[in-house]
Protein backbone atom coordinates (compact mmCIF):
# COMPACT_ATOMS: atom_id res chain seq x y z
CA UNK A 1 266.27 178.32 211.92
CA UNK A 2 266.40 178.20 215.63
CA UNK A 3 269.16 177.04 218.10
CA UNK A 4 269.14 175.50 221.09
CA UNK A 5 270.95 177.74 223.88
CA UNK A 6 271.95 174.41 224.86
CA UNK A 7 274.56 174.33 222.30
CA UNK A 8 276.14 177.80 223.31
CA UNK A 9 274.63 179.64 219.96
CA UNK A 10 271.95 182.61 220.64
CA UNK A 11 268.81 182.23 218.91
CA UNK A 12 265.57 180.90 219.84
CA UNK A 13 264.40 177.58 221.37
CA UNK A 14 260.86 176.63 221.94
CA UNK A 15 259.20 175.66 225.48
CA UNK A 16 256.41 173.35 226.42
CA UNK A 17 253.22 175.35 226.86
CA UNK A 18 253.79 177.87 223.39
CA UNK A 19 256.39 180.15 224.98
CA UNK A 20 260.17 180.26 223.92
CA UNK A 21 263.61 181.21 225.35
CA UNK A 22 265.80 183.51 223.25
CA UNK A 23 269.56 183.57 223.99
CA UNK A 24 271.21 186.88 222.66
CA UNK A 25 274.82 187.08 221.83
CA UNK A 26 277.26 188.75 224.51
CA UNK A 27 280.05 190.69 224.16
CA UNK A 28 282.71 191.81 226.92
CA UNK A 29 285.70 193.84 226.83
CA UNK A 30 287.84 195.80 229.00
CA UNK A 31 285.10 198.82 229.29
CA UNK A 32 282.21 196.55 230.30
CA UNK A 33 279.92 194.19 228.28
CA UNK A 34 276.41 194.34 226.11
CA UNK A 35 273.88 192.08 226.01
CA UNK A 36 271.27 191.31 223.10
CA UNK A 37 268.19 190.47 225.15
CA UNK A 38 265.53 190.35 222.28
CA UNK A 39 265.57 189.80 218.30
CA UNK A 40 262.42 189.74 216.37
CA UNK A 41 264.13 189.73 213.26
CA UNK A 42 265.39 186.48 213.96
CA UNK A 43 262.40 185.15 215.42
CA UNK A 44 261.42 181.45 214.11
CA UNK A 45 259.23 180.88 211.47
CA UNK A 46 255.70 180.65 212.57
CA UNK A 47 256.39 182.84 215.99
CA UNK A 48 253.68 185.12 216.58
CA UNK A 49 254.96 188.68 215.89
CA UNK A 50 255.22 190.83 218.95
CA UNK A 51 255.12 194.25 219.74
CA UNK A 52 255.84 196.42 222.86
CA UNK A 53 252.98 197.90 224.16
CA UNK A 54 253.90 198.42 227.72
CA UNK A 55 257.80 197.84 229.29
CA UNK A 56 258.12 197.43 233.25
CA UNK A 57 261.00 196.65 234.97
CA UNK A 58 260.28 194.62 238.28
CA UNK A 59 262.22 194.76 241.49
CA UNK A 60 261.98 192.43 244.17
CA UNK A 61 263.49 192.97 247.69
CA UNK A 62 263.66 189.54 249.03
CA UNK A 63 264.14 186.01 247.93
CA UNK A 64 260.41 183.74 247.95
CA UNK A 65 258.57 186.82 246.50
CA UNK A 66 255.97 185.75 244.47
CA UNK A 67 253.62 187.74 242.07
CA UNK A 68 251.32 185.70 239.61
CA UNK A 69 249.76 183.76 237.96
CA UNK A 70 248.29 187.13 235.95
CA UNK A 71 247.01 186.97 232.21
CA UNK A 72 244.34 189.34 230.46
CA UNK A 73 241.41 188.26 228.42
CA UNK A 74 240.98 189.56 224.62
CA UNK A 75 241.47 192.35 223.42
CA UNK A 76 243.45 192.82 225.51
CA UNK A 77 245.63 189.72 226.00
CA UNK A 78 249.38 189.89 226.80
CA UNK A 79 252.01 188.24 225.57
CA UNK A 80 254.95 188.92 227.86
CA UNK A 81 258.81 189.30 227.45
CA UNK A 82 260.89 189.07 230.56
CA UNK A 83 264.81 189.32 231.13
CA UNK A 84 266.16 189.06 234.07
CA UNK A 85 269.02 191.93 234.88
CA UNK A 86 270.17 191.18 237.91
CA UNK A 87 269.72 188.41 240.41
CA UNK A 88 267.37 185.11 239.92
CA UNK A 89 264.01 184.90 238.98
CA UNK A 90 262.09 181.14 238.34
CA UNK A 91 259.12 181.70 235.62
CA UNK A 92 255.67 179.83 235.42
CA UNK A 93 253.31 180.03 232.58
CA UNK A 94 250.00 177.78 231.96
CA UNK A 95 248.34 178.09 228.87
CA UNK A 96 244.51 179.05 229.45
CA UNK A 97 243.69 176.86 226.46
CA UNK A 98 244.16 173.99 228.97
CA UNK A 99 240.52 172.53 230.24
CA UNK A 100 241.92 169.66 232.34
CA UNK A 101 241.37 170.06 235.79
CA UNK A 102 245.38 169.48 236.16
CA UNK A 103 246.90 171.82 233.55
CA UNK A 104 250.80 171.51 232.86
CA UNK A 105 252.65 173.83 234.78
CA UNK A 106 255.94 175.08 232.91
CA UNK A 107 258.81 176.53 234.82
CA UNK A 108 262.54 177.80 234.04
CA UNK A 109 264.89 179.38 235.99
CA UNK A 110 266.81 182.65 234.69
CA UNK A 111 270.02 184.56 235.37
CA UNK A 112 271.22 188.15 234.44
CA UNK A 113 272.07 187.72 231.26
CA UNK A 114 271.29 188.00 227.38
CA UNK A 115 268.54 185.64 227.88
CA UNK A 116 264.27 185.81 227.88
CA UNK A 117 261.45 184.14 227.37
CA UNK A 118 258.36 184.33 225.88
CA UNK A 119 255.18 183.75 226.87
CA UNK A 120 252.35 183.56 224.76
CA UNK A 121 248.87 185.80 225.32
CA UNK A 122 247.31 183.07 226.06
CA UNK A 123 249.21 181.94 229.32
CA UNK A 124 248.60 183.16 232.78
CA UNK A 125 251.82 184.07 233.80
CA UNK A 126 254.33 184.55 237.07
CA UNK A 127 257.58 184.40 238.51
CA UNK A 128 259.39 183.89 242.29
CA UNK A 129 262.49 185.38 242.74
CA UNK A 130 264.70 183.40 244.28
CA UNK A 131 267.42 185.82 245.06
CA UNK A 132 267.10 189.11 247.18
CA UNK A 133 267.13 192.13 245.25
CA UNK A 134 266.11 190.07 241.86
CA UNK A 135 265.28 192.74 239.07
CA UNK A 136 263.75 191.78 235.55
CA UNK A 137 262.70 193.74 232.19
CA UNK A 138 258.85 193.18 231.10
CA UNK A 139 257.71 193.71 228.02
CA UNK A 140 253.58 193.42 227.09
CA UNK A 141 252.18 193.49 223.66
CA UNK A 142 249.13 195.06 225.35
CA UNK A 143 248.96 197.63 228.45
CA UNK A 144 247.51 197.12 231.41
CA UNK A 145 243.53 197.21 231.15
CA UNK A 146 242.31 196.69 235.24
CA UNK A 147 238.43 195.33 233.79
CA UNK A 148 240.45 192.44 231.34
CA UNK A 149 242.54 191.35 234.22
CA UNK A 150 242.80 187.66 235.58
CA UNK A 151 244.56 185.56 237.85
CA UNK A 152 245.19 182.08 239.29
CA UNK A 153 246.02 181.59 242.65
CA UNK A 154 249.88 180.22 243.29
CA UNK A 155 248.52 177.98 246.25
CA UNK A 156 245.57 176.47 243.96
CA UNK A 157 245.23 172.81 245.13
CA UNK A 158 244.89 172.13 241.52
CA UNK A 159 248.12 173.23 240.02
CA UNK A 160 251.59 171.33 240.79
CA UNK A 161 254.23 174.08 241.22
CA UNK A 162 257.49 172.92 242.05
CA UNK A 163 259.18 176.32 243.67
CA UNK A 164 263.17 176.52 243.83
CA UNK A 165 262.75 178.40 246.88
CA UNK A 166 260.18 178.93 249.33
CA UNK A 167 257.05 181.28 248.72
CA UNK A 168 256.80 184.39 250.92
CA UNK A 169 253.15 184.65 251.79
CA UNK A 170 253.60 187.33 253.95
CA UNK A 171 254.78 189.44 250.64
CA UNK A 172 251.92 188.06 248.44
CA UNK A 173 249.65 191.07 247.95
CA UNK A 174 246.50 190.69 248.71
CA UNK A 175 245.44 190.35 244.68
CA UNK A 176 247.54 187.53 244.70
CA UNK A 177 246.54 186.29 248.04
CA UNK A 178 242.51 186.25 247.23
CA UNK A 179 243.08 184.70 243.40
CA UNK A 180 241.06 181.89 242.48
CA UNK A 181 241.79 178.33 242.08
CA UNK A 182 242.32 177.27 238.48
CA UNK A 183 238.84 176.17 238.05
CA UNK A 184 237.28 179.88 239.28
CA UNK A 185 239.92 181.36 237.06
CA UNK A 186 238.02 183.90 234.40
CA UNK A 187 237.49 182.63 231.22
């Protein structure tokens, strides 16, 4: 059975749009602390298994960077894992399932802590960090294949992101910068 990290317990709680939030357990002493970021043996029933592929760990230098909204198509789809280890980082996922022509954009801010979240292979995913110097753990269930990539472009007119901080454009690389609106987006 899950619980909500609302009520202070670790364990899983599930999001809008198929992904879910996992808060670990914590412990501190005198010599420092550890952190449980991730538990797939106490994953909810019916959560897709998930295994690491591919782990990055993402550094940003200044507050309002912005990378996303990436996914991959089949076969090789990512589902994604990300923990945030220092600093702030604010999440968006869309599921690609959507057809509407305004899809539901989720969001959810994370600390450094014994918290992640999970996002499904079938959401196009991203993150701004709204701290300088914001650092975060990524884990894939598939690696990086460049001819199954896809994005959707941040600024699309067609998606309502509501950003805790100003977006950077002058730090949005130029993959990011040229993605295509939410309609263009590859199928």
């Amino acid at each position: 059975m899950s619980r909500s990290p609302a009520d202070g317990h670790p364990g899983w709680h599930q999001l809008a749009g198929g992904a879910w939030l996992f808060r670990g357990q914590e412990f501190d002493d005198e010599r420092g602390h550890s952190r449980e970021i991730f538990d797939l043996t106490s994953r909810p029933e019916g959560f897709e298994g998930f295994v690491t592929a591919q782990e990055n760990i993402v550094a940003t230098r200044a507050a309002g960077c912005a990378r996303g909204m990436h996914y991959q198509v089949p076969p090789y789809a990512q589902a994604k894992v990300a923990t945030v280890v220092k600093g702030t980082a604010q999440f968006f996922w869309v599921s690609l399932r959507e057809k509407s022509a305004l899809p539901q954009v989720n969001s959810i801010m994370l600390t450094a802590g014994a918290t992640s979240l999970y996002t499904p292979a079938d959401c196009s995913h991203g993150f701004v960090a709204v701290d300088h110097d914001t650092r975060f753990l990524l884990k894939t269930s598939a690696p990086v294949s460049l001819d199954h990539r896809g994005q959707v472009n941040f600024l699309s007119k067609s998606l309502k992101f509501d950003f805790a901080c100003p977006i950077r454009e002058d730090l949005l690389s130029p993959r990011d910068q040229n993605a295509p609106e939410w309609e263009m987006r590859r199928q």
